[in-house]
Protein backbone atom coordinates (compact mmCIF):
# COMPACT_ATOMS: atom_id res chain seq x y z
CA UNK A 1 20.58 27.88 8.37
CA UNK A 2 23.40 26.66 6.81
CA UNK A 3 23.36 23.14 5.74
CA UNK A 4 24.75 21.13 8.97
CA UNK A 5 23.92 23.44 11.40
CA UNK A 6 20.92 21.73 12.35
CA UNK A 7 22.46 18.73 13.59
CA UNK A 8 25.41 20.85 15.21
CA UNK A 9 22.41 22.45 17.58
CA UNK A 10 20.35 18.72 17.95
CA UNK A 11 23.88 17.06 19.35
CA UNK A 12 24.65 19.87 21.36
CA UNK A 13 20.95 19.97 22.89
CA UNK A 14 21.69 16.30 23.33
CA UNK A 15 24.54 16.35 25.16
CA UNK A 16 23.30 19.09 27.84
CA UNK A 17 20.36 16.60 28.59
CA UNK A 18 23.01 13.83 29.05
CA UNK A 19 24.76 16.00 31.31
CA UNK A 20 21.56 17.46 33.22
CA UNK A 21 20.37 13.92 33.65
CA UNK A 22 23.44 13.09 35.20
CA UNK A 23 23.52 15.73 37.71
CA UNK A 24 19.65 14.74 38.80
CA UNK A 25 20.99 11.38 39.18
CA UNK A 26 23.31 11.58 42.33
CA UNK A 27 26.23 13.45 40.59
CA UNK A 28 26.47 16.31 43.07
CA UNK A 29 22.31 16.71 43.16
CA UNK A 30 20.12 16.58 46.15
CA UNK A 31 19.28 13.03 46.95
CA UNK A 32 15.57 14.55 47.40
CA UNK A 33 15.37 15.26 43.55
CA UNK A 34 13.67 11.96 42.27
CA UNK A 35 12.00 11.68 38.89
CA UNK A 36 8.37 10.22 39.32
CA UNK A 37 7.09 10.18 36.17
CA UNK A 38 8.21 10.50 32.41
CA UNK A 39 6.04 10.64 28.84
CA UNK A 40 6.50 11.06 25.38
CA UNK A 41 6.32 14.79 24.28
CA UNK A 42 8.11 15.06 21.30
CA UNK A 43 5.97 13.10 18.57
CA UNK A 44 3.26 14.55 20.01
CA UNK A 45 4.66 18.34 19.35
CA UNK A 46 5.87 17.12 15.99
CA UNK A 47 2.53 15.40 14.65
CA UNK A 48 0.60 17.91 16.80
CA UNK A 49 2.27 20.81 14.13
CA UNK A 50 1.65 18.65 11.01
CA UNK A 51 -2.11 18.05 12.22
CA UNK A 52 -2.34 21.94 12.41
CA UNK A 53 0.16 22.93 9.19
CA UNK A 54 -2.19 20.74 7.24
CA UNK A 55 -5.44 21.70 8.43
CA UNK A 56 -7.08 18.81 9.47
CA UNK A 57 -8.83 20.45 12.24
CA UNK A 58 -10.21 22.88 10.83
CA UNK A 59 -11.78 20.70 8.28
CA UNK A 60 -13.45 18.46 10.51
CA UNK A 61 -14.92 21.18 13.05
CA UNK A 62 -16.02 22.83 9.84
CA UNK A 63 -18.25 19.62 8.86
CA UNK A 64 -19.58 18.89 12.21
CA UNK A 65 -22.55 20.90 13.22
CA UNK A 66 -22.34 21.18 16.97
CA UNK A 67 -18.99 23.09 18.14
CA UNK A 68 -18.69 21.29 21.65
CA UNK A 69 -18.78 17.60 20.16
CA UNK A 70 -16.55 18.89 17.28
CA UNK A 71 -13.83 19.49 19.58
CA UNK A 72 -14.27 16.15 20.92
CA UNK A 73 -14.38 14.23 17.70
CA UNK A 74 -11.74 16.04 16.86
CA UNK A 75 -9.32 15.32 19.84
CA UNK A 76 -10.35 11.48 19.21
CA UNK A 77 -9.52 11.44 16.07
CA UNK A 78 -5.65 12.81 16.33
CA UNK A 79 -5.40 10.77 19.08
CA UNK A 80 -6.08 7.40 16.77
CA UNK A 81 -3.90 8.94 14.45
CA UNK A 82 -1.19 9.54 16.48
CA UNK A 83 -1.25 6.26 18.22
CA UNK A 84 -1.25 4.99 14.81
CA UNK A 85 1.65 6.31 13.90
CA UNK A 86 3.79 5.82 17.49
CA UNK A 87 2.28 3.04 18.98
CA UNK A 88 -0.82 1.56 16.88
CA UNK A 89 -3.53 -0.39 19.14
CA UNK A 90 -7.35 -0.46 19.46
CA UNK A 91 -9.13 2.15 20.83
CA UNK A 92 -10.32 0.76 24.02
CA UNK A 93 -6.68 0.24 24.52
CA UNK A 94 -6.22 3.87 23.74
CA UNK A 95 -8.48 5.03 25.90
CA UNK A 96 -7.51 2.90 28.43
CA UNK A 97 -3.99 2.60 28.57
CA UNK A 98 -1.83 4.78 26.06
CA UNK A 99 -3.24 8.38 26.50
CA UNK A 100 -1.78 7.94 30.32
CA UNK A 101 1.69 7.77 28.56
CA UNK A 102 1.71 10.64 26.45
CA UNK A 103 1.66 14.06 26.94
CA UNK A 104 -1.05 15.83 25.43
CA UNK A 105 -3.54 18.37 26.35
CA UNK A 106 -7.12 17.23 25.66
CA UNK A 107 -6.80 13.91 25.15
CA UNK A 108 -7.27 12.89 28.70
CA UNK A 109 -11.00 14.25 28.64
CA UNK A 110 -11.97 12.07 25.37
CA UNK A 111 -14.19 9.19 26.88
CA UNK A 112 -13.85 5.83 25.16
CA UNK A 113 -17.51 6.70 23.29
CA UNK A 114 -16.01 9.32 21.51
CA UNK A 115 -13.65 7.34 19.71
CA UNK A 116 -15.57 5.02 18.43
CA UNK A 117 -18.33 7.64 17.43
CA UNK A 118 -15.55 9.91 15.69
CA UNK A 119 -15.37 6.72 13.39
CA UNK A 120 -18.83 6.97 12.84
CA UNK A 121 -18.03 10.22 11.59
CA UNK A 122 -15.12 9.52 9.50
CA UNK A 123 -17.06 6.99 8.11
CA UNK A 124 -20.01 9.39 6.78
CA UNK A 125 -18.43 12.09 6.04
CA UNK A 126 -15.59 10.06 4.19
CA UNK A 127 -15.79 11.78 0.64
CA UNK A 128 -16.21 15.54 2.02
CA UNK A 129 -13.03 15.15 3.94
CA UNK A 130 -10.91 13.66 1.04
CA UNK A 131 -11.95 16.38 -1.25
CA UNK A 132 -11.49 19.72 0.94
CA UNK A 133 -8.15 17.56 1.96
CA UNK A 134 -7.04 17.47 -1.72
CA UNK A 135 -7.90 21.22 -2.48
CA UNK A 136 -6.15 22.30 0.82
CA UNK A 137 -2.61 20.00 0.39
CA UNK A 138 -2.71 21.13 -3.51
CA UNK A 139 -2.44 24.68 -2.28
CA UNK A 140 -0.27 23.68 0.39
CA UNK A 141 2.31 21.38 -0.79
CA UNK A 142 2.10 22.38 -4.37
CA UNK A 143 1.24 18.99 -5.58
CA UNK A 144 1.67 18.06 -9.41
CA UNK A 145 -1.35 15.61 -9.22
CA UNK A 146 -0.87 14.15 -12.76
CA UNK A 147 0.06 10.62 -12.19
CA UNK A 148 -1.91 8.64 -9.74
CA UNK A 149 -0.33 5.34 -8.26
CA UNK A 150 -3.21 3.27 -7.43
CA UNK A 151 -2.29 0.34 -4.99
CA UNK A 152 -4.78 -2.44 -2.96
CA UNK A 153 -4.50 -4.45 -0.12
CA UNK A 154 -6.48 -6.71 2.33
CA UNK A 155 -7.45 -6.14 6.02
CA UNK A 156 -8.74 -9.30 8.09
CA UNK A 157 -11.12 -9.97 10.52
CA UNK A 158 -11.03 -12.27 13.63
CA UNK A 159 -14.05 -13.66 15.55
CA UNK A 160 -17.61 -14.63 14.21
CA UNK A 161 -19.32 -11.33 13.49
CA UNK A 162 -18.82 -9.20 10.44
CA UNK A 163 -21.02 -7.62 8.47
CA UNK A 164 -21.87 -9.43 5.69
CA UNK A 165 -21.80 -7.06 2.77
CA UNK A 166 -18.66 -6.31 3.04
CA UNK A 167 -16.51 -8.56 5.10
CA UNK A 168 -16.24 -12.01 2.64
CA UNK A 169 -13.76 -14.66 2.42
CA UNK A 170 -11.21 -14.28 -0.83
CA UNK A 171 -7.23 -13.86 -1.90
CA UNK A 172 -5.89 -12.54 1.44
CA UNK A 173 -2.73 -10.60 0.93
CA UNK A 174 -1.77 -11.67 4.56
CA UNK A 175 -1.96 -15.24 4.07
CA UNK A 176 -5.47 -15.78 6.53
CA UNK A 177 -7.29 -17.20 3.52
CA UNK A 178 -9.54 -18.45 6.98
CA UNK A 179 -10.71 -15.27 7.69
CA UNK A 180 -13.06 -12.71 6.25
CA UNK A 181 -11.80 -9.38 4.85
CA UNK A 182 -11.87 -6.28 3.01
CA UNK A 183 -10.04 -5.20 -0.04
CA UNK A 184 -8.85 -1.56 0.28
CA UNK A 185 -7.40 0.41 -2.90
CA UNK A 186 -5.32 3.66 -2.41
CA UNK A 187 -4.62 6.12 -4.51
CA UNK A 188 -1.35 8.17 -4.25
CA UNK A 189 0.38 11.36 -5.65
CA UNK A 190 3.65 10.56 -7.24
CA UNK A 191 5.29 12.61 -4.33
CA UNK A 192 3.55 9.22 -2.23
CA UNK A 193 0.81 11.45 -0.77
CA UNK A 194 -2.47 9.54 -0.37
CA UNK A 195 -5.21 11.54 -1.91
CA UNK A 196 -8.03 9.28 -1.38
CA UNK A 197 -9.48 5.51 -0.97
CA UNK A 198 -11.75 2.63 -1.29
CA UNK A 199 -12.79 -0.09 0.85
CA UNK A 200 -14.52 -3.24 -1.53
CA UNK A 201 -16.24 -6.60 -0.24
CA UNK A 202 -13.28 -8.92 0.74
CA UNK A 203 -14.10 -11.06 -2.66
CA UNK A 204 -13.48 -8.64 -5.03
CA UNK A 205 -11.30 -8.82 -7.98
CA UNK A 206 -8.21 -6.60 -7.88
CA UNK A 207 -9.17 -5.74 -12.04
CA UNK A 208 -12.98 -5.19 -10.81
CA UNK A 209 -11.88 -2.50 -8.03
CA UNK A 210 -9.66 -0.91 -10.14
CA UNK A 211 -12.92 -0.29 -12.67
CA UNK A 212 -14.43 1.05 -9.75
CA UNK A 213 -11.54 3.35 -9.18
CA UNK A 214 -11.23 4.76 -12.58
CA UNK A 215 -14.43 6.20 -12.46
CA UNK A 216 -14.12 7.30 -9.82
CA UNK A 217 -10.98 9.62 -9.96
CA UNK A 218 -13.29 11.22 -13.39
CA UNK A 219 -15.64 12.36 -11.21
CA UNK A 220 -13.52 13.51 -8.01
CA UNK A 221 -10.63 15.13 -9.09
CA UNK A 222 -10.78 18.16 -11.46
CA UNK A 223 -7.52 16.83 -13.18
CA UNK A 224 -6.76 17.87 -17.11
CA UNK A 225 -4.69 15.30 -17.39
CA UNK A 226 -4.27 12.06 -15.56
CA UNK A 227 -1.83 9.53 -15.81
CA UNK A 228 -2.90 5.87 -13.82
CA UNK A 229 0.41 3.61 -12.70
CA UNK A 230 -1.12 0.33 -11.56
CA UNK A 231 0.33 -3.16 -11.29
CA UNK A 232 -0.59 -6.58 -13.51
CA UNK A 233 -3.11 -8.09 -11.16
CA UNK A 234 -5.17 -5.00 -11.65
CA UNK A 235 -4.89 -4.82 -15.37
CA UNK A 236 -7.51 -6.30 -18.07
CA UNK A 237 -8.58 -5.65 -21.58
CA UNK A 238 -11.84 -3.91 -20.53
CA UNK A 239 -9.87 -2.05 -17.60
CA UNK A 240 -7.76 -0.41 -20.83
CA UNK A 241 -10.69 0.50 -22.96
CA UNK A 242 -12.33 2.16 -19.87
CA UNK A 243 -9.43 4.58 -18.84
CA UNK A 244 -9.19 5.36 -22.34
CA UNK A 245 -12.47 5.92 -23.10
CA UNK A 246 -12.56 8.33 -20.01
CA UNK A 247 -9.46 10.67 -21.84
CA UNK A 248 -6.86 9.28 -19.02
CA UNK A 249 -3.49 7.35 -20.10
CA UNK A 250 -1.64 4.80 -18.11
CA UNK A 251 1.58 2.87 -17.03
CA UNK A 252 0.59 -0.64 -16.34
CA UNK A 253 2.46 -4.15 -16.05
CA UNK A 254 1.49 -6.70 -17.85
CA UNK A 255 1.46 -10.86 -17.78
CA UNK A 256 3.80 -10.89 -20.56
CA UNK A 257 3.26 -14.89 -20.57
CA UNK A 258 -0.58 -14.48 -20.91
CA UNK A 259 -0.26 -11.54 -23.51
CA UNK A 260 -0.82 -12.00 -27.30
CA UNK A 261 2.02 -9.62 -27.75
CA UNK A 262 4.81 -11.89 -26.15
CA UNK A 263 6.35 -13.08 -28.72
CA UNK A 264 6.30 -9.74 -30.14
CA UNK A 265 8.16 -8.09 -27.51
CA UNK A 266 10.83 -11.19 -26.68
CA UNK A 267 11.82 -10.73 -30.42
CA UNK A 268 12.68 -6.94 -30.28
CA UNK A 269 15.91 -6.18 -31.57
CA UNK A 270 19.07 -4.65 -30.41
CA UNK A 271 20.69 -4.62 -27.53
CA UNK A 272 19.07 -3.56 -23.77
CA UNK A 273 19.70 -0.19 -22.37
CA UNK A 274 20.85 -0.11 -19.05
CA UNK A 275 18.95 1.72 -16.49
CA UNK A 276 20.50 0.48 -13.04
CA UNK A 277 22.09 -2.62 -11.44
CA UNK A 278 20.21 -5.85 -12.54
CA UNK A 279 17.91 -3.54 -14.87
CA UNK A 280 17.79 -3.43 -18.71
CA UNK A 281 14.97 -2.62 -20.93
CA UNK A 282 14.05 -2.37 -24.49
CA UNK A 283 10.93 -0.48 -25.92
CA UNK A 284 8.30 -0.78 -28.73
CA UNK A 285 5.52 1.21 -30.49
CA UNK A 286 2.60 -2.04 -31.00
CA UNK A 287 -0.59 -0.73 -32.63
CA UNK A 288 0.20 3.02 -30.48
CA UNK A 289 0.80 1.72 -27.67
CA UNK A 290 4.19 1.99 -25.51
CA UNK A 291 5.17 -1.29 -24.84
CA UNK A 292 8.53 -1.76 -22.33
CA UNK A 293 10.14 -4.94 -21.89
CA UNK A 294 12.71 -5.12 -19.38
CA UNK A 295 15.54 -7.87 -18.38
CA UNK A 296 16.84 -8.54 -14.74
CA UNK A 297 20.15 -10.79 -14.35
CA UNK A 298 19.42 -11.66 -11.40
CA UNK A 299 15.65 -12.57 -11.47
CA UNK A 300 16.57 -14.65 -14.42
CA UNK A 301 19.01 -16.82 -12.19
CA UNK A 302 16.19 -16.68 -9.75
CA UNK A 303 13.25 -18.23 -12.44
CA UNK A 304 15.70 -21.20 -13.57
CA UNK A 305 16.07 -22.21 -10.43
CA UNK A 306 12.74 -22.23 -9.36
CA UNK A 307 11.97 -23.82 -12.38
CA UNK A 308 14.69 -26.90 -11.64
CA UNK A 309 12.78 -27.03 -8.35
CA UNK A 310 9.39 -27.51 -10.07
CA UNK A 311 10.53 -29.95 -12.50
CA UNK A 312 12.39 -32.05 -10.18
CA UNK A 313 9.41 -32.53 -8.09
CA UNK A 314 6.92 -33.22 -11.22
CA UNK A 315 9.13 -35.83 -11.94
CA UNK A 316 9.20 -37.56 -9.06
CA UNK A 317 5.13 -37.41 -8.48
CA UNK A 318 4.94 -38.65 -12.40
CA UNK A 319 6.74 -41.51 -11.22
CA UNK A 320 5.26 -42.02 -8.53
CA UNK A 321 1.61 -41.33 -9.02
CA UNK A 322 1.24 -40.83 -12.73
CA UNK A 323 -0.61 -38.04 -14.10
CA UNK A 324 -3.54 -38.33 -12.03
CA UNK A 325 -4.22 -34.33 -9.95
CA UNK A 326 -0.94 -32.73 -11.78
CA UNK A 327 -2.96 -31.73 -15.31
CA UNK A 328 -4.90 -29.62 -12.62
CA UNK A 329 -2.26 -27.99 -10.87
CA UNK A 330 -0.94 -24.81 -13.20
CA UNK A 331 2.55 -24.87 -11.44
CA UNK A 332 3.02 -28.30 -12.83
CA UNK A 333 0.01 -28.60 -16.01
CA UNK A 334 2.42 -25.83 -18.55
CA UNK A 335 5.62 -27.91 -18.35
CA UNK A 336 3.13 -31.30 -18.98
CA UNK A 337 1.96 -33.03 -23.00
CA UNK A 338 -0.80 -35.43 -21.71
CA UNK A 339 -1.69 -38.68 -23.95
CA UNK A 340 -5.03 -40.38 -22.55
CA UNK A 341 -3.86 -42.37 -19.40
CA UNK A 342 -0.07 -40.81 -19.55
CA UNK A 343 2.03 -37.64 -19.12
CA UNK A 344 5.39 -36.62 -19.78
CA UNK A 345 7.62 -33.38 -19.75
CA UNK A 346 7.65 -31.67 -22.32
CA UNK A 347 10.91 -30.30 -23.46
CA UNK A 348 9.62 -27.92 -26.02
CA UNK A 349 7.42 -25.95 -23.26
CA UNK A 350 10.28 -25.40 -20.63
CA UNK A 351 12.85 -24.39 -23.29
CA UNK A 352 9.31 -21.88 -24.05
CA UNK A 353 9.15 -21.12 -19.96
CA UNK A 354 12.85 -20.37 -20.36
CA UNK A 355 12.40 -17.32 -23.08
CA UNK A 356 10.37 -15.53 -20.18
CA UNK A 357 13.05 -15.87 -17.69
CA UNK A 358 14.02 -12.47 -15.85
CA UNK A 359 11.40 -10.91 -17.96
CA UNK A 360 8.63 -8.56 -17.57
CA UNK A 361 6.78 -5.57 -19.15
């Protein structure tokens, strides 16, 4: 079809429903013609097409042994994923409530057991799935699977039980440093198509999972060559030697401020390429290694501010408390010189601070 037509027959479709729905409703229709009942059909056609295009159930009848509760498990499990993705609640809910308001054939026969046993599935045959799954959408979708974006995140848990070797307290991403969680890493295609994950005990370092990872991908993914993009928080010196020792490269951020090399790479000369609005960068080879500093405008007006903020209020607790608690707090403790009993601000370090403004690498 020629580009537009598409939308040309989706507005006209439109408009006849407008105009059918009109005529139902008392414009020249019987007054017997009475709509009793309406559900969702088209994301269930739509996701219902993907689910087959891609294969997914196929795969999973093909690793359960008995045909009749494949079908089942199957059915439950594109259900959950398609209330995920329209209307996401817990199963019982599901089973309950939601499967009344869609329209779907099969899913009313799935009894509330089967969901949570399809889980119970998933769960086993977790590594199995995500491998026939990568084959089949590498065929499929022609994926160039040579960079891997690896990405983590925390899920929380409310109520008293959890089971304890997994669910722990630690840095919740969603702020409910009260309740117990797991960490769960993700790694995507750079197309953004998940190819597999991890779920870690809910006190695990982002740098520790991401060792985990690496190793992992080795072992999983028959990939020549392999390219890992990961964030700072995931990044350490042993993290570095690993991927490299493993014949894999990477694209990582740094802490510039905690890095031996910062000085290095704040006094690289020339000027900064632009790349896009509020985006310059400058590169250097460092003992063969890539290193990429870049500059944002605006994040820069963004750090001295928060900076002025920071100071402002160290001054006033110095005055008013003294230096007692502040040496221990790192927001305040890099901008203090500490003498015995006394403390001051130290002009030297936040005209340091300042150099690292709107900076990162």
């Amino acid at each position: 079809m020629e580009d537009g037509s598409v939308d040309t027959i989706i507005d006209g479709l439109a408009k006849f429903s407008e105009r059918y729905f009109d005529r139902i409703h008392g414009q020249g229709a019987s007054s017997t013609v009475s709509i009793k009942w309406t559900k969702e059909f088209g994301p269930v056609y739509l996701f219902r097409k993907l689910w087959d295009k891609i294969g997914l159930g196929r795969l999973l009848c093909k690793l359960m042994d008995d045909a009749e509760v494949a079908s089942r498990y199957d059915e439950a499990i594109f259900a959950m994923v398609l209330n995920r993705l329209m209307d996401p609640n817990s199963k019982h809910h599901i089973f309950r409530n939601w499967v009344k308001t869609v329209h779907a054939e099969g899913l009313s026969d799935i009894q509330l057991h089967h969901y949570y046993r399809a889980l119970d599935f998933l769960y086993e045959k977790k590594e199995p799935i995500e491998q026939q799954l990568y084959g089949h959408l590498t065929d499929l979708m022609s994926l160039e699977v040579d960079i891997i974006f690896y990405d983590t995140t925390t899920s929380y848990f409310e109520g008293e039980k959890s089971d304890e070797e997994i669910a722990a307290y630690g840095y919740s991403k969603d702020h409910r440093g009260d309740c117990k969680q797991i960490l769960i890493g993700l790694l995507m295609t750079k197309q953004g198509i998940p190819i597999g994950h991890q779920v870690f005990p809910g006190n695990l370092h982002d740098t520790k999972a991401f060792s985990r990872v690496i190793t992992d991908i080795k072992k999983r993914y028959p990939i020549d060559r392999v390219i890992l993009v990961g964030d700072r928080g995931m990044v350490s010196e042993k993290n570095l030697d690993q991927i490299k020792a493993l014949g894999m490269e990477y694209i990582v951020g740094i802490k510039l401020r905690k890095s031996k090399k910062a000085q290095e790479l704040l006094s690289i000369r020339g000027r900064y390429k632009e790349v896009s609005t509020n985006l310059k960068v400058k590169s250097k080879r460092i003992e063969g290694e890539n290193y990429v500093l870049c500059y944002n405008p605006e994040a820069e007006e963004r750090d001295k501010q928060t900076r002025k903020i920071v100071l402002e209020k160290l001054q006033k607790k110095l005055d008013k408390l003294g230096p007692s608690g502040l040496v221990k707090n790192r927001a305040y403790s890099r901008f203090l010189t500490v003498d015995k009993a006394s403390a001051r601000i130290d002009d030297g370090k936040v005209d340091e601070d300042a150099k690292f403004d709107g900076k990162y690498a």
